[in-house]
PDB file of N, CA and C in Angstrom:
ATOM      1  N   UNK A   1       0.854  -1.170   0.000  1.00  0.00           N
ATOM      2  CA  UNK A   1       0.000   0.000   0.000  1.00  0.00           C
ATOM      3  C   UNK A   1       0.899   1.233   0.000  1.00  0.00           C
ATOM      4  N   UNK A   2       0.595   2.066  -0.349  1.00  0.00           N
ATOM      5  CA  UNK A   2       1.089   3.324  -1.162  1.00  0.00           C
ATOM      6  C   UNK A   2       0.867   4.431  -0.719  1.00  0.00           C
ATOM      7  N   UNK A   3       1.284   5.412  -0.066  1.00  0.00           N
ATOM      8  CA  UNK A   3       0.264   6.719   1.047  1.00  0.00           C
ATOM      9  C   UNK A   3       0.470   7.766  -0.409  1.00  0.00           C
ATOM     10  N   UNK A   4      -0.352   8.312  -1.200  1.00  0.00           N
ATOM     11  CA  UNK A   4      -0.892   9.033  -2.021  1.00  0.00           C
ATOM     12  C   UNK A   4      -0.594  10.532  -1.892  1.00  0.00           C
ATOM     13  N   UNK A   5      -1.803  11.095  -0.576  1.00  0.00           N
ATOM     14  CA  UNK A   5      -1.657  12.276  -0.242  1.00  0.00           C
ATOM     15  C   UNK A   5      -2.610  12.338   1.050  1.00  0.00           C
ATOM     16  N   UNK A   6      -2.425  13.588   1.687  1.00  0.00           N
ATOM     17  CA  UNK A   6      -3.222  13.436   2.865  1.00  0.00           C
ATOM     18  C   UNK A   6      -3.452  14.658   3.228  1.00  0.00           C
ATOM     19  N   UNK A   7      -4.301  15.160   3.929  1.00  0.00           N
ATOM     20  CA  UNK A   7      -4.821  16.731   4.348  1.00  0.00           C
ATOM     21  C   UNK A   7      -5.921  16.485   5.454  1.00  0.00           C
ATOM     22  N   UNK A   8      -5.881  17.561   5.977  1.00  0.00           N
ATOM     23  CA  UNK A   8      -6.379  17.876   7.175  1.00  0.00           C
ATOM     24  C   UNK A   8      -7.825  19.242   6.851  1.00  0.00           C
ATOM     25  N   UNK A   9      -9.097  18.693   7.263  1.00  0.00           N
ATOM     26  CA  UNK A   9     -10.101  19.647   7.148  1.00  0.00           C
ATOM     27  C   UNK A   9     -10.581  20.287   8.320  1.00  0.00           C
ATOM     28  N   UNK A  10     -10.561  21.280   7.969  1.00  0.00           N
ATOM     29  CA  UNK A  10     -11.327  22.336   9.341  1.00  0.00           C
ATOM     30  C   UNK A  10     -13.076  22.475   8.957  1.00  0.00           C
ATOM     31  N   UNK A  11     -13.700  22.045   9.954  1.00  0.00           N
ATOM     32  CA  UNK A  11     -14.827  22.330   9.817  1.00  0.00           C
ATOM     33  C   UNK A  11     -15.436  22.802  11.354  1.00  0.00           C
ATOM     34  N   UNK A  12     -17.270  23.145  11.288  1.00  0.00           N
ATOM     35  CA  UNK A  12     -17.487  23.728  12.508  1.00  0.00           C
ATOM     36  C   UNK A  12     -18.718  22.536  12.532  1.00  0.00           C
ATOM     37  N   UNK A  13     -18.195  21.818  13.707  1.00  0.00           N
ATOM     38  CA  UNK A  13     -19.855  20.974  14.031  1.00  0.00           C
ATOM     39  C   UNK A  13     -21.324  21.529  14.077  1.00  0.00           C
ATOM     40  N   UNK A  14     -21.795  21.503  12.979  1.00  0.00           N
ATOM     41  CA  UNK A  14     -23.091  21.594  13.438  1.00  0.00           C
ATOM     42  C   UNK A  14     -24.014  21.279  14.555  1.00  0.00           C
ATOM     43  N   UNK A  15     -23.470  20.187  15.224  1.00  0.00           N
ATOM     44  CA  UNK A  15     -24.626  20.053  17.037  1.00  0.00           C
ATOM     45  C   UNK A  15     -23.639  21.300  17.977  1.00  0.00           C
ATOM     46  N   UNK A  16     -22.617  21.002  17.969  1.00  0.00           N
ATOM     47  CA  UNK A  16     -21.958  21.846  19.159  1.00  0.00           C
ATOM     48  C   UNK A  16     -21.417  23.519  18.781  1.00  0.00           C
ATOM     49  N   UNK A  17     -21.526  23.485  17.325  1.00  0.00           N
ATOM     50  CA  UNK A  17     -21.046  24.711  16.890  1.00  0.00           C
ATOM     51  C   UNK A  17     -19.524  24.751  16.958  1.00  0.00           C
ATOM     52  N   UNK A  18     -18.615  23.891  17.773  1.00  0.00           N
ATOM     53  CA  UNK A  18     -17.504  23.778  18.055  1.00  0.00           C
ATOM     54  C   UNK A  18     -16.690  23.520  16.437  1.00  0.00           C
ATOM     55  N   UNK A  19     -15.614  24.493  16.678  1.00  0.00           N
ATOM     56  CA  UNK A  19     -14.392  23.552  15.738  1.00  0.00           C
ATOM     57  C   UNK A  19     -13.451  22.477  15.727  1.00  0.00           C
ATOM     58  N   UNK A  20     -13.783  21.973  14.946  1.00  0.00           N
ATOM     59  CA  UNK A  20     -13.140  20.529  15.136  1.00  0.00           C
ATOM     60  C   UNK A  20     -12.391  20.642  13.618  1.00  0.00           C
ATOM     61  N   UNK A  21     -11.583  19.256  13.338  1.00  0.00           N
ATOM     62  CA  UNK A  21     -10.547  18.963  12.574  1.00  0.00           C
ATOM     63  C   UNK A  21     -11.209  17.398  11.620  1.00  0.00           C
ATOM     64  N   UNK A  22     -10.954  17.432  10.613  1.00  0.00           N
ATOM     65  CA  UNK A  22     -10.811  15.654  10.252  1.00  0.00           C
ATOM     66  C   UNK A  22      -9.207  15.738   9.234  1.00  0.00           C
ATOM     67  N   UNK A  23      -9.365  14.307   9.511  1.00  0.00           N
ATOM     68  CA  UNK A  23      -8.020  13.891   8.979  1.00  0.00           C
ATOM     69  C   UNK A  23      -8.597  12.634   7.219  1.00  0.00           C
ATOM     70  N   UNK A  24      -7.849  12.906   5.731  1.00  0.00           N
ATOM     71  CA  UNK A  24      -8.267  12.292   4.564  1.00  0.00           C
ATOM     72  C   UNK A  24      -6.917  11.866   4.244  1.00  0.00           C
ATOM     73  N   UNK A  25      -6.968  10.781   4.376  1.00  0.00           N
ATOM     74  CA  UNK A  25      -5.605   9.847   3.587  1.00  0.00           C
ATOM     75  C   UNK A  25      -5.990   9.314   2.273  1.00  0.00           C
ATOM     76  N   UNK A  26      -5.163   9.187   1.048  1.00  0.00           N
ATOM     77  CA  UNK A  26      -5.565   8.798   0.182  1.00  0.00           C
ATOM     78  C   UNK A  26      -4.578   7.799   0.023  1.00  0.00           C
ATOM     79  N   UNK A  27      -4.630   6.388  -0.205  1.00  0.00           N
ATOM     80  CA  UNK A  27      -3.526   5.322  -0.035  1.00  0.00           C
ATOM     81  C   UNK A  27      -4.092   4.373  -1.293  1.00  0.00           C
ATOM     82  N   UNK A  28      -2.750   4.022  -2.238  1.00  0.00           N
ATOM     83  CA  UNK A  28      -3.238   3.472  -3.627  1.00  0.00           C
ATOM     84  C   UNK A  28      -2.735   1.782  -3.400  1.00  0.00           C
ATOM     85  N   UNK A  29      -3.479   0.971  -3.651  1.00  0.00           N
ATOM     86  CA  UNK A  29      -3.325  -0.790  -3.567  1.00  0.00           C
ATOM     87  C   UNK A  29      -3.218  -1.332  -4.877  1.00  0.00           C
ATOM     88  N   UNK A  30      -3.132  -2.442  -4.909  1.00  0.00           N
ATOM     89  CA  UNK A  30      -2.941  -3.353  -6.283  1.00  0.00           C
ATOM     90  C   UNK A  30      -4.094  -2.986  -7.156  1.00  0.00           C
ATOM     91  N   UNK A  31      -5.321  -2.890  -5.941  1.00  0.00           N
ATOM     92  CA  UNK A  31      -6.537  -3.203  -6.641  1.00  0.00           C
ATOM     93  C   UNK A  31      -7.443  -1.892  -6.454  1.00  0.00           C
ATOM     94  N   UNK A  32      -6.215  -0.968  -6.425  1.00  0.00           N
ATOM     95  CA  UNK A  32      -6.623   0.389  -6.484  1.00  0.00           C
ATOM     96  C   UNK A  32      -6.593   1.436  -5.504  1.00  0.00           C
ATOM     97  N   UNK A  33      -7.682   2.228  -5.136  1.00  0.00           N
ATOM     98  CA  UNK A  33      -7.544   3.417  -4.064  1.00  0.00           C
ATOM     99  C   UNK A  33      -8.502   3.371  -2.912  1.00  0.00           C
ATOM    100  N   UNK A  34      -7.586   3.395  -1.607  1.00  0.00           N
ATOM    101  CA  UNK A  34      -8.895   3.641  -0.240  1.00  0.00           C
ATOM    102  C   UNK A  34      -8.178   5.180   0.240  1.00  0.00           C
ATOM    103  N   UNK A  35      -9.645   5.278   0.419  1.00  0.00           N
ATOM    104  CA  UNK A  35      -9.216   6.431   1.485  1.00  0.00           C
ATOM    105  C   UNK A  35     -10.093   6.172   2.969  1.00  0.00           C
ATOM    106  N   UNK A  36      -9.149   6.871   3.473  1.00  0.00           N
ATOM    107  CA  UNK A  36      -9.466   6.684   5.153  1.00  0.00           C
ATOM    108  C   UNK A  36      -9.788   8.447   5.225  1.00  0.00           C
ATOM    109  N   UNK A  37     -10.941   8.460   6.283  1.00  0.00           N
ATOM    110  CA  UNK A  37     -11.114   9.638   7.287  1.00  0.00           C
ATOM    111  C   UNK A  37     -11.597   9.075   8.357  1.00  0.00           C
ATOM    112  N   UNK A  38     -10.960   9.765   9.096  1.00  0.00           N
ATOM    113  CA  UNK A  38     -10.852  10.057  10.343  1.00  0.00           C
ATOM    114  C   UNK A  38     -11.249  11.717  11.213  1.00  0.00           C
ATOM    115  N   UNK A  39     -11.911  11.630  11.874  1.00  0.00           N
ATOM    116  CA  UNK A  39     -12.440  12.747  12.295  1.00  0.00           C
ATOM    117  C   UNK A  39     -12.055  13.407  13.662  1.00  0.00           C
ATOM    118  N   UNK A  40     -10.625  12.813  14.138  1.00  0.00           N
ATOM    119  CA  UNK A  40      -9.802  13.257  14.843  1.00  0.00           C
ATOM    120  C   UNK A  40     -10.426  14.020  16.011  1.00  0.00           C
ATOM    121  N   UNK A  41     -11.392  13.240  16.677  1.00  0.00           N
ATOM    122  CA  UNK A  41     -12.178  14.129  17.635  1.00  0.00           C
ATOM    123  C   UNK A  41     -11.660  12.935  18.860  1.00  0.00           C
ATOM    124  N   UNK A  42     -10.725  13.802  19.996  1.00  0.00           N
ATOM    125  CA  UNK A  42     -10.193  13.587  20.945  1.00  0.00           C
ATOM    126  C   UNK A  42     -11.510  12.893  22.212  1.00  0.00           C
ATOM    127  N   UNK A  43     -12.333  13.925  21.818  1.00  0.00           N
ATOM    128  CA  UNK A  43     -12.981  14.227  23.612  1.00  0.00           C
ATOM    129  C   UNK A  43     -13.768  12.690  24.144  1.00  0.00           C
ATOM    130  N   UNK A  44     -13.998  11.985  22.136  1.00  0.00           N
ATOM    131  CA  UNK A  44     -15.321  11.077  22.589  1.00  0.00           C
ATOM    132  C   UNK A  44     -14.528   9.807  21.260  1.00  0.00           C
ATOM    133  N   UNK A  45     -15.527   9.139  20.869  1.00  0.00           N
ATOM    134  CA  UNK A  45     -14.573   7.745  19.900  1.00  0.00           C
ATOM    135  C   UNK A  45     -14.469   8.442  18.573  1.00  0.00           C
ATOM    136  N   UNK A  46     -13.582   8.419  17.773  1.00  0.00           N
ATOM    137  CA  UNK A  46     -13.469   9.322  16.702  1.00  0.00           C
ATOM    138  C   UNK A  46     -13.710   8.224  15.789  1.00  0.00           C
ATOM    139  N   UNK A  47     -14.964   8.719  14.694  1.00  0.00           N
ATOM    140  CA  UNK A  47     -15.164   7.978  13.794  1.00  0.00           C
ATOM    141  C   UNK A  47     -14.424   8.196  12.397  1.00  0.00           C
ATOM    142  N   UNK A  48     -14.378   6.710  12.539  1.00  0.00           N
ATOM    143  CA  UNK A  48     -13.067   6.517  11.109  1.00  0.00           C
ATOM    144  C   UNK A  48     -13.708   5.798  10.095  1.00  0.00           C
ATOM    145  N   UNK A  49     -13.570   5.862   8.782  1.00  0.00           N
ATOM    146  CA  UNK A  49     -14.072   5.477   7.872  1.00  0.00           C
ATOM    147  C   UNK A  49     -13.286   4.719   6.565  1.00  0.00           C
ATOM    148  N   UNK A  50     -13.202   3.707   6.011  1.00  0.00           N
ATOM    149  CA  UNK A  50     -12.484   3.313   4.922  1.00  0.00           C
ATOM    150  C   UNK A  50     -13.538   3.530   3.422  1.00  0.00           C
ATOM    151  N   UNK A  51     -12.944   4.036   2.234  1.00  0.00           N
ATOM    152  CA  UNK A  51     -14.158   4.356   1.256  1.00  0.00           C
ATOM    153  C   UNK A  51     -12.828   3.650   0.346  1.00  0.00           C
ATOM    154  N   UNK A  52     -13.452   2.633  -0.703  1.00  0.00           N
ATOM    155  CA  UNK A  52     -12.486   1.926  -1.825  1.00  0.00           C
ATOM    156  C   UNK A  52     -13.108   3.033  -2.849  1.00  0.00           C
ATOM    157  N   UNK A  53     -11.789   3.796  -3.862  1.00  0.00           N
ATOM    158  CA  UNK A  53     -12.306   4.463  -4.956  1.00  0.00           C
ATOM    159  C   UNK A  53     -11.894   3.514  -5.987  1.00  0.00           C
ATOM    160  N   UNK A  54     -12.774   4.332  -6.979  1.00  0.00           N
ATOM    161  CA  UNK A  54     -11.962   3.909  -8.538  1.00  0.00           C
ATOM    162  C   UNK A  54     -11.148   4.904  -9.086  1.00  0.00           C
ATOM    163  N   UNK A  55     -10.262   4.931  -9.824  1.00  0.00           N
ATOM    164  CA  UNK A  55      -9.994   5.978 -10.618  1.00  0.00           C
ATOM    165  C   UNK A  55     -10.549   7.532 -10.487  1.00  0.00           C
ATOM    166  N   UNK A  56     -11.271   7.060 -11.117  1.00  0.00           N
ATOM    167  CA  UNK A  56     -12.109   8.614 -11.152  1.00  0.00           C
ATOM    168  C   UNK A  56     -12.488   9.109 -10.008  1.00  0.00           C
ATOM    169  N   UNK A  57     -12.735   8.458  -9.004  1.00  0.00           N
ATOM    170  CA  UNK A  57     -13.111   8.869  -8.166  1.00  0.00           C
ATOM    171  C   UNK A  57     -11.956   9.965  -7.175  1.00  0.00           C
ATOM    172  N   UNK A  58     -10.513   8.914  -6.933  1.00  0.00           N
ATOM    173  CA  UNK A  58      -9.391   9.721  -6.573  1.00  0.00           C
ATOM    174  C   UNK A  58      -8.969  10.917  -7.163  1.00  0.00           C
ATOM    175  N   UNK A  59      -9.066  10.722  -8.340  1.00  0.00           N
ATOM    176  CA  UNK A  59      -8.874  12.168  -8.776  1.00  0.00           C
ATOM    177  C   UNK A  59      -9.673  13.357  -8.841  1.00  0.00           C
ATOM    178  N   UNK A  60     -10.918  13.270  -8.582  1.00  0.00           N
ATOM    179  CA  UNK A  60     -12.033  14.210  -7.794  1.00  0.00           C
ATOM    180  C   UNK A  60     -11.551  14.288  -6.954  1.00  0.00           C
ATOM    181  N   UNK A  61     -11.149  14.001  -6.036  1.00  0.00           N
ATOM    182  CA  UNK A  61     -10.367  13.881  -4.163  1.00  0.00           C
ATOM    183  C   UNK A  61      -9.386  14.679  -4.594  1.00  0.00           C
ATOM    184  N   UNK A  62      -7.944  14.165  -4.966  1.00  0.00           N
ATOM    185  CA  UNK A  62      -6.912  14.965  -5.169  1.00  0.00           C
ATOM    186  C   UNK A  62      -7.180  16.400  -5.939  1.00  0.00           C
ATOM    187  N   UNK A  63      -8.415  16.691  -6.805  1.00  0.00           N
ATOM    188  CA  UNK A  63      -8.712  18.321  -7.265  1.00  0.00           C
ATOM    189  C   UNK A  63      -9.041  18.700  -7.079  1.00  0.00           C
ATOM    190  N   UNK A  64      -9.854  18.011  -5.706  1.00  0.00           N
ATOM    191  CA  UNK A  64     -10.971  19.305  -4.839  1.00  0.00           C
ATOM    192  C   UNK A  64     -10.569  20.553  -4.849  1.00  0.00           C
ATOM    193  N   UNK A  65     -11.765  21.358  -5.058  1.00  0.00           N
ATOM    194  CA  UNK A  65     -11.340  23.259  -4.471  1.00  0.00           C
ATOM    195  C   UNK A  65     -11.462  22.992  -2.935  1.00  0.00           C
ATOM    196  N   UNK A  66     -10.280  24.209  -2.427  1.00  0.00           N
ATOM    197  CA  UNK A  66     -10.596  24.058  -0.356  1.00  0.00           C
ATOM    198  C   UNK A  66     -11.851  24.587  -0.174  1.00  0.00           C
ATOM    199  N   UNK A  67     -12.711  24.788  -0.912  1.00  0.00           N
ATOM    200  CA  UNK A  67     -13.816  24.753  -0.334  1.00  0.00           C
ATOM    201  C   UNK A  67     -14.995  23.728   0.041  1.00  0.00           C
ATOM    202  N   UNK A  68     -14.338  22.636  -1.302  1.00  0.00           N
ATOM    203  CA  UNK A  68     -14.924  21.174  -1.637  1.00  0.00           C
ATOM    204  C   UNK A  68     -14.342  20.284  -1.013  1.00  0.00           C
ATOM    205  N   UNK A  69     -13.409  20.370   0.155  1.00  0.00           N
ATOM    206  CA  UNK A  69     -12.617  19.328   0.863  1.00  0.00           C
ATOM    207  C   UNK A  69     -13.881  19.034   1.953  1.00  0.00           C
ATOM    208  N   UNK A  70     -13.399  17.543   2.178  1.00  0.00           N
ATOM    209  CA  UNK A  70     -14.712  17.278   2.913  1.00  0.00           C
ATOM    210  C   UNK A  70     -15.725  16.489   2.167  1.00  0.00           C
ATOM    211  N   UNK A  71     -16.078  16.467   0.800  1.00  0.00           N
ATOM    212  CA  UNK A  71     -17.212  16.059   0.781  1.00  0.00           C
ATOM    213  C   UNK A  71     -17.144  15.015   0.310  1.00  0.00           C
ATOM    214  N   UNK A  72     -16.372  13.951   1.006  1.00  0.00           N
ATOM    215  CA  UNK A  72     -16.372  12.360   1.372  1.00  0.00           C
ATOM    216  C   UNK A  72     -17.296  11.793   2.033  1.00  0.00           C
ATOM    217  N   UNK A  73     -17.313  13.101   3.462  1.00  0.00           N
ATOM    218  CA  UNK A  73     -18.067  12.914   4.813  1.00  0.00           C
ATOM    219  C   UNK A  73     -19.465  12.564   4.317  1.00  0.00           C
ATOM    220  N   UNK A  74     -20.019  13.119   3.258  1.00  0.00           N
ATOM    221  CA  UNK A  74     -21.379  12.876   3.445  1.00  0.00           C
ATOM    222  C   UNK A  74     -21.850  11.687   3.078  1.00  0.00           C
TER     223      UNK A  74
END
């Protein structure tokens, strides 16, 4: 496995209003691309996520505008 690229998103929770952080790894395999997020929230269990891309899909990820980072989460 292959670590790609990786970045860090700032966002503001919607329940708490609080700022918080997530963490997007993009890591390339034989049989292609996962990405991991992680939502790097200390206080309580931080939910982590594995998403298998295709092609096309990683490279939407890697060209996001910083305004479009993030929208894995949904």
């Amino acid at each position: 496995m292959q670590l790609v690229s990786s970045r860090i998103v700032h966002f503001i929770d919607s329940a708490s209003l609080e700022a918080g952080s997530a963490r997007e790894v993009l890591f390339r395999n034989s049989s292609g691309f996962i990405l991991y997020l992680s939502d790097d929230n200390y206080s309580s269990v931080p939910e982590e996520r594995l998403i298998p891309l295709e092609l096309r899909e990683a490279l939407i990820w890697l060209n996001e505008g910083y305004s479009d980072q993030g929208s894995f989460w949904t």
